[in-house]
Protein backbone atom coordinates (compact mmCIF):
# COMPACT_ATOMS: atom_id res chain seq x y z
CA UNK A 1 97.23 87.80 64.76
CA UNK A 2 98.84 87.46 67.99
CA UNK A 3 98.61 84.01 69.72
CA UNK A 4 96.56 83.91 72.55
CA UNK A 5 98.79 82.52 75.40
CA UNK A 6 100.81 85.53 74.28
CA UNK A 7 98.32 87.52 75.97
CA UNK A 8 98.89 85.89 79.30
CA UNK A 9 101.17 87.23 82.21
CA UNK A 10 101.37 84.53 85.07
CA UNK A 11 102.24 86.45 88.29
CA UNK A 12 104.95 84.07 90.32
CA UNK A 13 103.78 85.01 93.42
CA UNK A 14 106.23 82.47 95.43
CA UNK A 15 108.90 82.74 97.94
CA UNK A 16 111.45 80.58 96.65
CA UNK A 17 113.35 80.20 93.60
CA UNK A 18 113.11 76.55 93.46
CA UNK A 19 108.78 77.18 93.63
CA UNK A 20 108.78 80.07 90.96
CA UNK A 21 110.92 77.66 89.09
CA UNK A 22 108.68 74.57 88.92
CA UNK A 23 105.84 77.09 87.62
CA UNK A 24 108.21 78.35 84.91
CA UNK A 25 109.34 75.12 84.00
CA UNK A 26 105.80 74.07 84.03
CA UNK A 27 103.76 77.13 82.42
CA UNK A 28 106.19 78.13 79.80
CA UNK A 29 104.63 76.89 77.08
CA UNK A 30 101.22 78.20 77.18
CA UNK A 31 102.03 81.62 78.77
CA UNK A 32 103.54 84.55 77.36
CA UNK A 33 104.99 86.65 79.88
CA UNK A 34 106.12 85.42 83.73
CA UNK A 35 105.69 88.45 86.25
CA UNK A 36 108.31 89.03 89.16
CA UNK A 37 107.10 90.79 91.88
CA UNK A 38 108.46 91.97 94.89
CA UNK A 39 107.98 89.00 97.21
CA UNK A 40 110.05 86.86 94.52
CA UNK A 41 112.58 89.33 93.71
CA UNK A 42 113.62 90.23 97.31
CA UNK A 43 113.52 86.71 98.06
CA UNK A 44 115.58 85.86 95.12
CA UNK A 45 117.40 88.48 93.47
CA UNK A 46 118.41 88.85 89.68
CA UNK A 47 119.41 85.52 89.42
CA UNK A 48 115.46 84.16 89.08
CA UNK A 49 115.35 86.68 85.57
CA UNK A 50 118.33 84.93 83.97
CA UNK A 51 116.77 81.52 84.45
CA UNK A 52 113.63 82.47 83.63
CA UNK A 53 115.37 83.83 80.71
CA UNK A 54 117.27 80.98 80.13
CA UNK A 55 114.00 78.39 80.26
CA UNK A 56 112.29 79.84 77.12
CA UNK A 57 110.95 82.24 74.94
CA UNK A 58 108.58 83.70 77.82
CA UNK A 59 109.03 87.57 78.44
CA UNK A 60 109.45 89.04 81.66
CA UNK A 61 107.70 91.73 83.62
CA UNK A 62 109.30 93.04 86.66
CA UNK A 63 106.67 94.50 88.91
CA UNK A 64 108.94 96.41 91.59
CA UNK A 65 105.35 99.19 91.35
CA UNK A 66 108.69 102.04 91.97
CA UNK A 67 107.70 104.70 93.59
CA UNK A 68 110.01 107.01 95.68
CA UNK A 69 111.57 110.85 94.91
CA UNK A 70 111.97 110.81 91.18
CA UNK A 71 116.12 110.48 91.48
CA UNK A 72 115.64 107.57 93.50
CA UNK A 73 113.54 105.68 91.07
CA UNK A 74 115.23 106.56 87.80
CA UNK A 75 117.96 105.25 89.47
CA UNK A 76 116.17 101.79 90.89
CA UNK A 77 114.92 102.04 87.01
CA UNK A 78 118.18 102.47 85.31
CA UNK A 79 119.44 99.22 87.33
CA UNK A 80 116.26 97.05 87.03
CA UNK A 81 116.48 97.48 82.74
CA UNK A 82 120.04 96.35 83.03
CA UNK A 83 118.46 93.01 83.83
CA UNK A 84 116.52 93.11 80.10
CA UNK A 85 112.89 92.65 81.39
CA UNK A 86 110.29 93.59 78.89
CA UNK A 87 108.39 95.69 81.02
CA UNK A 88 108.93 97.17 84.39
CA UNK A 89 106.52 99.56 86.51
CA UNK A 90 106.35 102.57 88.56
CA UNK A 91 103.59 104.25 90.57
CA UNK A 92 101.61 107.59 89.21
CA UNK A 93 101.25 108.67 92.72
CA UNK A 94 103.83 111.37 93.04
CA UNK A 95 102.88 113.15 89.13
CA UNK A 96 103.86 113.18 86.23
CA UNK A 97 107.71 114.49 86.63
CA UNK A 98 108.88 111.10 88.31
CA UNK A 99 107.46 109.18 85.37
CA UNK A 100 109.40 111.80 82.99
CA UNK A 101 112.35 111.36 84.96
CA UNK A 102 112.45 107.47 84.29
CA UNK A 103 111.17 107.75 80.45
CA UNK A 104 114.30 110.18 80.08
CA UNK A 105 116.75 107.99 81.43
CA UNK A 106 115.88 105.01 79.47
CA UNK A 107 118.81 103.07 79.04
CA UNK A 108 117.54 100.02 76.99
CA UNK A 109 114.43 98.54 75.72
CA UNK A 110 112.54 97.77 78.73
CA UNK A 111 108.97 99.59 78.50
CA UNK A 112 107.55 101.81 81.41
CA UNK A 113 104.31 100.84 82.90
CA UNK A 114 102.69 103.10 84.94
CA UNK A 115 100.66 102.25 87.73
CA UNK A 116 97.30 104.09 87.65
CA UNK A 117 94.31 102.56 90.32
CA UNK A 118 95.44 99.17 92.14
CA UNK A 119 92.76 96.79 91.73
CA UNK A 120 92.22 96.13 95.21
CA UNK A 121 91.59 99.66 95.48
CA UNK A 122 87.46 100.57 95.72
CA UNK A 123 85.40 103.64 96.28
CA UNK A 124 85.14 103.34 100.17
CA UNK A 125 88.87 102.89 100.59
CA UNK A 126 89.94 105.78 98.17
CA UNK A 127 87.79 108.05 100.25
CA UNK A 128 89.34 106.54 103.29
CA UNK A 129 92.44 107.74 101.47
CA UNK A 130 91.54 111.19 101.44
CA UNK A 131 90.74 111.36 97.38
CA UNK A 132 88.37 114.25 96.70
CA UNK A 133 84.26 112.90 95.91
CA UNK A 134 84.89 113.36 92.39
CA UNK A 135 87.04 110.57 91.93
CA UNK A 136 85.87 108.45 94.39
CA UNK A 137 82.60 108.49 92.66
CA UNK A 138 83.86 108.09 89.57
CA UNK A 139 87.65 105.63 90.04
CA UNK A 140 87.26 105.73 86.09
CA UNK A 141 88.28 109.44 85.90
CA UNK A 142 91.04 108.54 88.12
CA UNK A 143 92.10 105.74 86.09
CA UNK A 144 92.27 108.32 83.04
CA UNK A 145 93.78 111.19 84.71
CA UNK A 146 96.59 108.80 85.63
CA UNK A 147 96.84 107.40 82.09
CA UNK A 148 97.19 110.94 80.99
CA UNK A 149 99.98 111.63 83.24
CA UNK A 150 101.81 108.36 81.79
CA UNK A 151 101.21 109.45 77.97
CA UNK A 152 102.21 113.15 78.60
CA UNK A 153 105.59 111.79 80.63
CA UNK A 154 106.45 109.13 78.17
CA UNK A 155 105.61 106.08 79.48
CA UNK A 156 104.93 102.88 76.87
CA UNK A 157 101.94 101.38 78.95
CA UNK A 158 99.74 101.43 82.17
CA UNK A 159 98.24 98.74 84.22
CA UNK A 160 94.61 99.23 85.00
CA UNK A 161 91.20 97.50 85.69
CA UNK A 162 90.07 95.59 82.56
CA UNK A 163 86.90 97.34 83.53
CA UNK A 164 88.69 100.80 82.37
CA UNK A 165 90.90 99.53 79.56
CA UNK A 166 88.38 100.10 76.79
CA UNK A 167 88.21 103.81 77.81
CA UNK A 168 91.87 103.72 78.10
CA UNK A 169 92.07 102.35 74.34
CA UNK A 170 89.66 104.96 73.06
CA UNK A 171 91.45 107.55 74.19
CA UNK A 172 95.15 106.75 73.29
CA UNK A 173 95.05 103.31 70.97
CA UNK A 174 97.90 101.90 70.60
CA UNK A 175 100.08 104.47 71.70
CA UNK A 176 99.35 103.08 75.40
CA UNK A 177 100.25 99.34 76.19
CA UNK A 178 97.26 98.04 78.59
CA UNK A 179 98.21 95.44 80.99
CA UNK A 180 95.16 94.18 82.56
CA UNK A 181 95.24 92.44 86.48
CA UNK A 182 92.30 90.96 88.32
CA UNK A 183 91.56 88.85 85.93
CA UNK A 184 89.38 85.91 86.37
CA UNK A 185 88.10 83.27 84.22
CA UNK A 186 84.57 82.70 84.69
CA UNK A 187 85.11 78.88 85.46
CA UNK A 188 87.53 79.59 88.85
CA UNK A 189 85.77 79.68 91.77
CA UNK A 190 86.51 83.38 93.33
CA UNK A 191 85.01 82.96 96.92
CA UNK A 192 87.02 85.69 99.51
CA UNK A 193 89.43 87.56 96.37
CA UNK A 194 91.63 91.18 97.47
CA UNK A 195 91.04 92.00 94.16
CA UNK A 196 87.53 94.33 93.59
CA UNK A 197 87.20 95.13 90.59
CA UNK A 198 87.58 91.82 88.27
CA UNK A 199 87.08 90.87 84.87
CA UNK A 200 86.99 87.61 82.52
CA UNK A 201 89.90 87.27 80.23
CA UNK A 202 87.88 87.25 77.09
CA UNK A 203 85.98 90.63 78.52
CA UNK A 204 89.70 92.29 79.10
CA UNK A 205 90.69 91.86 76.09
CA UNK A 206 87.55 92.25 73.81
CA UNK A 207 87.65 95.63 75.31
CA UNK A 208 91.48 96.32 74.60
CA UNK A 209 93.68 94.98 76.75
CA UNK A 210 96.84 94.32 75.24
CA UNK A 211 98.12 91.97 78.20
CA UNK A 212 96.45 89.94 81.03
CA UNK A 213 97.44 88.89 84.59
CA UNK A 214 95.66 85.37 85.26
CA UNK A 215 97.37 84.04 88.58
CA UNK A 216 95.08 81.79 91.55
CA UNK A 217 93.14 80.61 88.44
CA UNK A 218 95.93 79.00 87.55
CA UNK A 219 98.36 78.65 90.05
CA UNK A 220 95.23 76.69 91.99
CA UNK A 221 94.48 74.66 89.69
CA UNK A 222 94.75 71.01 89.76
CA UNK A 223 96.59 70.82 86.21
CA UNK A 224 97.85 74.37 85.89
CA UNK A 225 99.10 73.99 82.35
CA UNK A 226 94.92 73.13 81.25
CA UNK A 227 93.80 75.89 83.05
CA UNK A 228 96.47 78.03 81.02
CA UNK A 229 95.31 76.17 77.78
CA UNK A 230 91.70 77.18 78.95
CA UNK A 231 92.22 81.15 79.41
CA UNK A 232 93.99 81.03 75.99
CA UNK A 233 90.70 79.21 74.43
CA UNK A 234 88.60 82.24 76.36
CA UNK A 235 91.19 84.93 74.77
CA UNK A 236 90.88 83.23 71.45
CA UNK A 237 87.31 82.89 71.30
CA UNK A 238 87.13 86.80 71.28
CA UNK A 239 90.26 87.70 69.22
């Protein structure tokens, strides 16, 4: 059975090196997977994946969210997997041939998540957006056309709403890596949260999810290493 901090991807959401650091450092025994996003890896460069490489055992997911004319992001693809992260991802937005155009040009191991409905995303905005009634209605369907697109083009995963992974998983099973964001434990206090469509970590992953993204929980917490021990307790209470 897999261990449950193994489920856990802590976003590093910081500006500096020397602040991501200190959370690595801190976090990388009871997490499984340390998330570089585009704040951290502008700020910072390559250099914050080899020591994050170097600190542990911890995997690393490289959330550049590509998207671009299908050359240009094989390309930005084909240099990111040089680096040796686990997982990187690119949007759905432009169809299915950009995500064929990356899972053809795989150079390495790295696995291609596609990005299907951003979890800040809600019915009133997608309309605002121009998205025809029958998804806004219904962001489930969009969820699954875009997880279609990824499994037709190749893709290893997706990142959706743990409130769509268990549709996700009945559909494709394990031939679709679900990695789970908005996630938050029932214990954090949410108040004013970007993210709209949220679920508890035990929830996520009783209903599929392969990974989850825990970050303010965490990050905010006045001993972030217990609240780490504390979403692996939720996880394992379900698993």
């Amino acid at each position: 059975m897999k261990n449950p901090k193994n489920y856990i991807v802590f976003p590093l959401d910081l500006p500096t090196y020397d602040q991501a650091m200190a959370y690595v450092d801190l976090l990388q025994d009871y997490v499984g997977v340390f998330k570089v996003g585009l704040e951290l890896f502008v700020s910072e460069g390559p250099r914050i994946l080899k020591s994050i490489r170097n600190a542990g055992d911890a995997g690393i997911f490289l959330d550049l969210k590509l998207h671009d004319i299908p050359a240009t992001v094989k390309r930005a693809f084909m240099a990111a997997s040089h680096y040796g992260p686990e997982f990187v991802t690119v949007h759905c937005d432009e169809g299915e041939d950009i995500l064929r155009s990356v899972a053809e040009n795989n150079p390495g191991n790295t696995k291609i998540l596609a990005i299907t409905v951003l979890t800040s995303l809600n019915q009133k905005k997608l309309a605002a957006l121009g998205y025809s009634e029958k998804y806004t209605k219904d962001l489930s369907a969009l969820v699954m056309l875009k997880a279609g697109m990824a499994k037709a083009a190749g893709c290893h995963g997706v990142v959706c709403s743990g409130l769509e992974v268990s549709m996700i998983k009945a559909r494709f099973g394990n031939e679709l890596i679900a990695i789970t964001p908005g996630i938050r434990p029932a214990w954090s206090v949410v108040g004013q949260d970007d993210q709209q469509r949220i679920v508890t970590p035990a929830e996520a992953v009783r209903n599929g999810a392969d990974y989850v993204v825990v970050g303010r929980p965490i990050r905010d917490a006045k001993d972030p290493s217990d609240a780490a021990k504390r979403v692996a307790e939720d996880i394992g209470s379900v698993l």
